[in-house]
C-alpha atoms as a PDB file:
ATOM      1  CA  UNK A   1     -40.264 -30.732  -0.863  1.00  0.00           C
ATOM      2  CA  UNK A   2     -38.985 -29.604  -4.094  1.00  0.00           C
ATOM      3  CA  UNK A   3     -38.989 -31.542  -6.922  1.00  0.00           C
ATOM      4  CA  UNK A   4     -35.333 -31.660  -9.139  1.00  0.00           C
ATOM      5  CA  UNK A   5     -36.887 -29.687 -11.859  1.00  0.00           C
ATOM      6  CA  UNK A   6     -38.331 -27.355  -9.676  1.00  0.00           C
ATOM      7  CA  UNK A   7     -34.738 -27.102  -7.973  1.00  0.00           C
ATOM      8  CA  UNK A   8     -33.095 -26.705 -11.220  1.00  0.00           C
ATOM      9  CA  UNK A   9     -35.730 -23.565 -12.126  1.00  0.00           C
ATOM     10  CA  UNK A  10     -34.175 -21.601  -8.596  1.00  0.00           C
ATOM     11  CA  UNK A  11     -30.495 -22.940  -9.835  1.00  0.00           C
ATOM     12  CA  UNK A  12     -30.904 -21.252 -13.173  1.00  0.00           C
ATOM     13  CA  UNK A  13     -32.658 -17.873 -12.003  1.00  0.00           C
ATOM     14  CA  UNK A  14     -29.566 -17.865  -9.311  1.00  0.00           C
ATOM     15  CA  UNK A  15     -26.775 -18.216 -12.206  1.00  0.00           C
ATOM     16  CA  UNK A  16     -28.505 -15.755 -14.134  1.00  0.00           C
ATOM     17  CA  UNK A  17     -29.080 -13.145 -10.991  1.00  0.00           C
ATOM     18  CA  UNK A  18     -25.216 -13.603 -10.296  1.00  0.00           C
ATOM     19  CA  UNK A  19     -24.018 -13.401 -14.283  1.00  0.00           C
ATOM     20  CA  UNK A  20     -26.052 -10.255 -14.495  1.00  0.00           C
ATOM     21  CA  UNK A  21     -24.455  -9.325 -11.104  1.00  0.00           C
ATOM     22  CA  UNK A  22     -21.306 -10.148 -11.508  1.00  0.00           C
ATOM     23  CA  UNK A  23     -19.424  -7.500 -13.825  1.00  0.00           C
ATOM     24  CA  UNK A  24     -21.149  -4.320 -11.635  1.00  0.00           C
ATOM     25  CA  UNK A  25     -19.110  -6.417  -8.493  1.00  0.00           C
ATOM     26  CA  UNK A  26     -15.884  -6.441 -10.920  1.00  0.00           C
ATOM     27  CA  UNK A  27     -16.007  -2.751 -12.001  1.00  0.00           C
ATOM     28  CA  UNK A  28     -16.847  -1.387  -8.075  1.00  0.00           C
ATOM     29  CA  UNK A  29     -13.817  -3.420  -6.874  1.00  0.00           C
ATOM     30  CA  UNK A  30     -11.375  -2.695  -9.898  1.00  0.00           C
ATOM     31  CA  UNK A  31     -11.951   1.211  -9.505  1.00  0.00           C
ATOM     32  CA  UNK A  32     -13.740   1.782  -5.946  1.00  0.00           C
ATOM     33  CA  UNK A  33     -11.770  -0.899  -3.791  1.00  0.00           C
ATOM     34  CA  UNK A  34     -12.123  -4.247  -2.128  1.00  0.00           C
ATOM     35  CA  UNK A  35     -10.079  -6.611  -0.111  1.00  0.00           C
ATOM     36  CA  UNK A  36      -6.356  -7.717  -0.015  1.00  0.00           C
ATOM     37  CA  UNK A  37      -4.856 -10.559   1.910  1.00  0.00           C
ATOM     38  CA  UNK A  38      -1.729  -9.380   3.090  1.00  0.00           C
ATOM     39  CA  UNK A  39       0.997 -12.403   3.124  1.00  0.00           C
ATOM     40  CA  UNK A  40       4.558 -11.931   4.738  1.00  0.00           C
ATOM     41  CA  UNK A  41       6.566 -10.003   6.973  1.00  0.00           C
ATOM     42  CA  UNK A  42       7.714  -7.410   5.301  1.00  0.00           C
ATOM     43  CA  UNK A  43       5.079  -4.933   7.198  1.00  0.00           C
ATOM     44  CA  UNK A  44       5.319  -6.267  10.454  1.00  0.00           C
ATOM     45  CA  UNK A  45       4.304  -5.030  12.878  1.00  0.00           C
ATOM     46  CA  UNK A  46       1.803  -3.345  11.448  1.00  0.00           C
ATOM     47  CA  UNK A  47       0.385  -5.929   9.303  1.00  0.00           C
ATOM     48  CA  UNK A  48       1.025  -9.713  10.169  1.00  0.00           C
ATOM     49  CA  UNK A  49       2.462  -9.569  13.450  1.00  0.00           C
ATOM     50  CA  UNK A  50       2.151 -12.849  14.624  1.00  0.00           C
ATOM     51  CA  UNK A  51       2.851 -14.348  10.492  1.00  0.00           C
ATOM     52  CA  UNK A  52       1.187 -17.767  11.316  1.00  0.00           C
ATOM     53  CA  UNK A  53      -0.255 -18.016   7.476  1.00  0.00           C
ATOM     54  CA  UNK A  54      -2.999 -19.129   6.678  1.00  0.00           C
ATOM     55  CA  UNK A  55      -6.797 -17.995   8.366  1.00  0.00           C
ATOM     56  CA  UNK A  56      -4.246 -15.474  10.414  1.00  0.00           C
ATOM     57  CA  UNK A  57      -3.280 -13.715   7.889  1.00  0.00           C
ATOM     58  CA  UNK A  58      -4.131  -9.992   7.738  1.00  0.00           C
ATOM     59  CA  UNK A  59      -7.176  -8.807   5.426  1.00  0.00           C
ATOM     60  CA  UNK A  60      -7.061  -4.887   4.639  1.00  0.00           C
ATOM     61  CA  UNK A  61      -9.722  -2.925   2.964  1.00  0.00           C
ATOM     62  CA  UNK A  62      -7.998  -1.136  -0.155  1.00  0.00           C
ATOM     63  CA  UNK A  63      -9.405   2.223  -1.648  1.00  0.00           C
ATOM     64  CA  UNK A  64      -8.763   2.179  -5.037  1.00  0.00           C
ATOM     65  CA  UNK A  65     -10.510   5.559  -5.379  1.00  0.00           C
ATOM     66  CA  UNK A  66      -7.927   7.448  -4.010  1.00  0.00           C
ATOM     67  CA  UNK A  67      -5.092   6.067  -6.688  1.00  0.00           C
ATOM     68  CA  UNK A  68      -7.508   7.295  -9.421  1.00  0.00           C
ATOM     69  CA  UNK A  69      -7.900  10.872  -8.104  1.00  0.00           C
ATOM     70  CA  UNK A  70      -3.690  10.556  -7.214  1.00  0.00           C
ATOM     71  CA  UNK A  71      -4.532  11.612  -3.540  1.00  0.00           C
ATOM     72  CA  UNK A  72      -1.822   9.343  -1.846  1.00  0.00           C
ATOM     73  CA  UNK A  73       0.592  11.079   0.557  1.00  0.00           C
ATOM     74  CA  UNK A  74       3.841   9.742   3.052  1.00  0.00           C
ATOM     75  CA  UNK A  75       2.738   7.343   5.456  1.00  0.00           C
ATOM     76  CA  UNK A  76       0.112   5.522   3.391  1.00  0.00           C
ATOM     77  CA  UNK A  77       0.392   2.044   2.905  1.00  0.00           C
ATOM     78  CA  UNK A  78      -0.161   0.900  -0.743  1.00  0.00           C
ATOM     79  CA  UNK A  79      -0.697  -1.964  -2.299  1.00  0.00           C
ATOM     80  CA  UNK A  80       1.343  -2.203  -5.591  1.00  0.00           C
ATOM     81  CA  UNK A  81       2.105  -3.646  -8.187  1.00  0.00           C
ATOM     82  CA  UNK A  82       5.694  -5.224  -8.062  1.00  0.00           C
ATOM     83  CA  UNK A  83       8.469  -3.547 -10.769  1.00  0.00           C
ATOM     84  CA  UNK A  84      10.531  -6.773 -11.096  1.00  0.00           C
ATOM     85  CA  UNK A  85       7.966  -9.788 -10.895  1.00  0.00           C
ATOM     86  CA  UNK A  86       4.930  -9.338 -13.233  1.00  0.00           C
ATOM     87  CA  UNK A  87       1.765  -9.770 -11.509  1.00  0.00           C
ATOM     88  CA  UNK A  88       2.821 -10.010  -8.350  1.00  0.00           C
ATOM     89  CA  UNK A  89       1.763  -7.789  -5.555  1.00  0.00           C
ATOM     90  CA  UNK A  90       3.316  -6.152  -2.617  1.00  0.00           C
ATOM     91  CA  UNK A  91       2.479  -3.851   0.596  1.00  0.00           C
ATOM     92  CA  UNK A  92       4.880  -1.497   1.117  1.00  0.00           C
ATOM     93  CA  UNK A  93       4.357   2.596   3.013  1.00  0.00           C
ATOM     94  CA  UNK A  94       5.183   5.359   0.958  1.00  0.00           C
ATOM     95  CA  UNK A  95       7.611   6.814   2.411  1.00  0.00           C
ATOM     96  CA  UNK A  96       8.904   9.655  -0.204  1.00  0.00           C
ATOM     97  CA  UNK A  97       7.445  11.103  -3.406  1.00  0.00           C
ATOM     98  CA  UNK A  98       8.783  13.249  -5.993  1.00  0.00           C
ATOM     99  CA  UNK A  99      11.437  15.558  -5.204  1.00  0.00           C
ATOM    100  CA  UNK A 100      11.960  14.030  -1.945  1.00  0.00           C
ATOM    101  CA  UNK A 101      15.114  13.438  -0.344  1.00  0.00           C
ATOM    102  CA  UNK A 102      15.803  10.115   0.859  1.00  0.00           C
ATOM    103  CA  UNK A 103      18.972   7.912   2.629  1.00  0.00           C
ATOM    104  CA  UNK A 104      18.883   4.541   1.161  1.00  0.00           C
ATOM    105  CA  UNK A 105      19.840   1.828   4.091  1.00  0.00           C
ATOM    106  CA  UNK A 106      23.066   1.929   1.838  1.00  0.00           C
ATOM    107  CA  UNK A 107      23.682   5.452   2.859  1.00  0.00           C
ATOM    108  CA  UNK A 108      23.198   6.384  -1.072  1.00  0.00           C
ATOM    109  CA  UNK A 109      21.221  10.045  -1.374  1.00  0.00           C
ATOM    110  CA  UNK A 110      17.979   9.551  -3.424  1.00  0.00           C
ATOM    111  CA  UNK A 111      16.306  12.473  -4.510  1.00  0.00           C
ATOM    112  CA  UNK A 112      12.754  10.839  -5.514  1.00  0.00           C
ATOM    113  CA  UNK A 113      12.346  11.448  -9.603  1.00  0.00           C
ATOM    114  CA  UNK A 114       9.196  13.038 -10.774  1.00  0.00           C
ATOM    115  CA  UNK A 115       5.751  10.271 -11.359  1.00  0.00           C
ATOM    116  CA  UNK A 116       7.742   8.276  -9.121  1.00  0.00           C
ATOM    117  CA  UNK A 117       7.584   7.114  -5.221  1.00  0.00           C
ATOM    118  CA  UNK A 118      10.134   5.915  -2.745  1.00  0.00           C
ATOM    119  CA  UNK A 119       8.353   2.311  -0.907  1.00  0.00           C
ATOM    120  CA  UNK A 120       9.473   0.381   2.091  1.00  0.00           C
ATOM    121  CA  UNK A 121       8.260  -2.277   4.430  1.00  0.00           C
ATOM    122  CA  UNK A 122       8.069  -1.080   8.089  1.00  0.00           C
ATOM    123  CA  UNK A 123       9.821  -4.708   9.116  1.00  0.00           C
ATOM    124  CA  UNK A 124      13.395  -3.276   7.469  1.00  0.00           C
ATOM    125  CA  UNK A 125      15.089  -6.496   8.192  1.00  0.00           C
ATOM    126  CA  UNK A 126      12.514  -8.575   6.175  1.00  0.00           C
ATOM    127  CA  UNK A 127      11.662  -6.300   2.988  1.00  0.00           C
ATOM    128  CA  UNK A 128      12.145  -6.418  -0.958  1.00  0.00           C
ATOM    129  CA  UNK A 129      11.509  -2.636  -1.581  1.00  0.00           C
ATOM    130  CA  UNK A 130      12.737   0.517  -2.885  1.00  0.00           C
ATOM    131  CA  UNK A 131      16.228   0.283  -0.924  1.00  0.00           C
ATOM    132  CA  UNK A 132      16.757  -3.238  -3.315  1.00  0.00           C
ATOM    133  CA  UNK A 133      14.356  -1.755  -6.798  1.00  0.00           C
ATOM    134  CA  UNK A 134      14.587   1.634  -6.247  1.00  0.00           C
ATOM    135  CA  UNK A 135      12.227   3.994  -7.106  1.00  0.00           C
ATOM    136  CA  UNK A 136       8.758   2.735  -8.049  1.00  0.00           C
ATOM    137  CA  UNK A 137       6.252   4.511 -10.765  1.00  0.00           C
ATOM    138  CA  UNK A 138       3.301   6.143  -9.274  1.00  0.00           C
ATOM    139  CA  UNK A 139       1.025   4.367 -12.276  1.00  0.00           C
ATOM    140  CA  UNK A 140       1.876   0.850  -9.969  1.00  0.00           C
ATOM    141  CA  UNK A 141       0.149   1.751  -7.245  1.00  0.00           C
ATOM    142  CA  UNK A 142      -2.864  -0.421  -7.045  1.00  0.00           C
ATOM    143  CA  UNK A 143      -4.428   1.019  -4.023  1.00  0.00           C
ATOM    144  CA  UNK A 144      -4.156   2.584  -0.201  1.00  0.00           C
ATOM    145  CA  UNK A 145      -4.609  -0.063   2.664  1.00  0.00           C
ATOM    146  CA  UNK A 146      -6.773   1.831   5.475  1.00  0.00           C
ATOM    147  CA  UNK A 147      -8.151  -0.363   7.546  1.00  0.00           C
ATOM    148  CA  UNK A 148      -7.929  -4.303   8.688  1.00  0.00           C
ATOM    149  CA  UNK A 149     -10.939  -6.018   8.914  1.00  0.00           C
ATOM    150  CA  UNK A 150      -9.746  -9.658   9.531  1.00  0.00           C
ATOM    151  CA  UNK A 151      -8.736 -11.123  12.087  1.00  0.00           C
ATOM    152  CA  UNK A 152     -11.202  -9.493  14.275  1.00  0.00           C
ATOM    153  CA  UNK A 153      -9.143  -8.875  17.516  1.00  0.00           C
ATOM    154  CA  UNK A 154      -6.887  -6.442  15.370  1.00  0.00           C
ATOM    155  CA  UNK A 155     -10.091  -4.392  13.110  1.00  0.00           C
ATOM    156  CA  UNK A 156      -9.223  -1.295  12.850  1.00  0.00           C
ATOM    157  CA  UNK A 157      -7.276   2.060  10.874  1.00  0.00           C
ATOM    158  CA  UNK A 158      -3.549   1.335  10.044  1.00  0.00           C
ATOM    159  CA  UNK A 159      -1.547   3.572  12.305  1.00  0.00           C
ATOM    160  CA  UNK A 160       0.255   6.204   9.579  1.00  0.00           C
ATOM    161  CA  UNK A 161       3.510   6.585  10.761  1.00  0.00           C
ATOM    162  CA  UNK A 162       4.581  10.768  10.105  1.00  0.00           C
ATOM    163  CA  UNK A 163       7.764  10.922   7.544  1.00  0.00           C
ATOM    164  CA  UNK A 164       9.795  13.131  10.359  1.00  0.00           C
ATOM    165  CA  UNK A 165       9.579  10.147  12.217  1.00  0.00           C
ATOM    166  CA  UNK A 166      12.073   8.451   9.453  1.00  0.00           C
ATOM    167  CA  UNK A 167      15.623   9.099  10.293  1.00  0.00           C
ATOM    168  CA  UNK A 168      16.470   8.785   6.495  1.00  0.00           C
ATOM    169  CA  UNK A 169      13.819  11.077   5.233  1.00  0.00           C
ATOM    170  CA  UNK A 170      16.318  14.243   4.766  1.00  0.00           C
ATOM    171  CA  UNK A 171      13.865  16.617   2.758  1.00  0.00           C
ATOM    172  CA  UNK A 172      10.154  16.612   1.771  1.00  0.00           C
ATOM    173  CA  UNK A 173       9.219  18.979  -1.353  1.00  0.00           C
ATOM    174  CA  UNK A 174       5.710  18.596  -0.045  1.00  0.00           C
ATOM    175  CA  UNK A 175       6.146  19.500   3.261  1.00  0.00           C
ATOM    176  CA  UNK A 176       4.054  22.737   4.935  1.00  0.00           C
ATOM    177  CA  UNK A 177       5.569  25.724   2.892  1.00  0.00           C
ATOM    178  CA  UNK A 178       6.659  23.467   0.195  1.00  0.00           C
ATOM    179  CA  UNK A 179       9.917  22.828  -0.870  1.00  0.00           C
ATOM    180  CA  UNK A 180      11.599  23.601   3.021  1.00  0.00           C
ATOM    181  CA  UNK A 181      13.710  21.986   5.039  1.00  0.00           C
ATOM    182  CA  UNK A 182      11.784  21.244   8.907  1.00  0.00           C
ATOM    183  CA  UNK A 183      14.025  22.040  11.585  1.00  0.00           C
ATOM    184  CA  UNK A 184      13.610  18.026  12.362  1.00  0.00           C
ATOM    185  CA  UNK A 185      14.905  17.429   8.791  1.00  0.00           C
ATOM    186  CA  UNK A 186      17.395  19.709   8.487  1.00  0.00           C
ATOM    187  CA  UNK A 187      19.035  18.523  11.181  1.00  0.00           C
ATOM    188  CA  UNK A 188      19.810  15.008   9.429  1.00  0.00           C
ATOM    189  CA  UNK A 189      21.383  16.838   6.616  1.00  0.00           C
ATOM    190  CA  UNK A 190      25.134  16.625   5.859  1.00  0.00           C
ATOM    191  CA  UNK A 191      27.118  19.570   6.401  1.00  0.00           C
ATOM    192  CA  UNK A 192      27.225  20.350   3.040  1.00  0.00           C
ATOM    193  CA  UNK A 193      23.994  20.352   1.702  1.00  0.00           C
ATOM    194  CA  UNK A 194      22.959  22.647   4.828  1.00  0.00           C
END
């Protein structure tokens, strides 16, 4: 049996193994990624279906690679960082980016500005996003959401859902071609921006 010195050697050489450890583990998950807990309904039913709280909660893995080499694209879900409440967090998909063309659930037309991105919450009834803030700068986004990993009955990739699939999406300056209207798309258009 160890003796309480002996115990306090192995507690020391631990602290000092995990102090020495402990900034590489910071600097991976600031700029590589790590893990989110997603709270809320605002994404449901992608993320949080059931929204019991707690142990239930969703837990994504978040590549914060990506955001540093700017490769995000429609359909992602991002974690970001919220414009109105300092340090808090939120999971919204992107569902425009610059030069976009986008029907606000008001009915307003939003052309998306430049460095900027249009966010919602697939759960429309339940979400604070762009249709309340508006457009959000491209420097909040904190990181893409690809896969849950907790609970285990639901690991797995989070389903991107395609922008035509958005009846408000009206143009995408990215799309195939760039800068064209899709047939789907331009069918959504008012007469006279045809």
């Amino acid at each position: 049996m160890a003796t309480r010195h002996q115990w306090m050697d192995i507690s020391t050489l631990f602290l000092r193994r995990f102090v020495g450890v402990l900034p590489v583990v910071l600097t991976v998950s600031h700029t590589q990624g790590g893990i989110a807990t997603i709270s809320g309904p605002s994404m449901q039913p992608t993320l949080n279906p059931a929204d019991g709280g707690g142990w239930t909660n969703d837990r994504v893995l978040v590549d914060r690679l990506s955001v540093h080499k700017a490769r995000w694209k429609q359909g992602d879900v991002a974690l970001i960082s919220s414009p109105n409440a300092r340090g808090k967090k939120l999971i919204k998909r992107i569902v425009g980016l610059e030069g976009d063309w986008i029907r606000s659930r008001s009915g307003e037309l939003v052309v998306v500005p430049r460095g900027k991105c249009w966010v919602e919450g697939d759960n429309a009834a339940n979400s604070l996003d762009s249709n309340d803030f508006g457009c959000v700068p491209l420097g909040l986004i904190d990181g893409i959401a690809h896969s849950i990993i907790w609970p285990p009955s639901r690991r797995g990739k989070i389903d991107e859902i395609p922008v035509a699939k958005n009846e408000r999406v009206l143009f995408v300056s990215a799309a195939e071609g760039g800068g064209k209207f899709t047939k789907d798309l331009t069918e959504r258009l008012p007469a006279s921006t045809r």
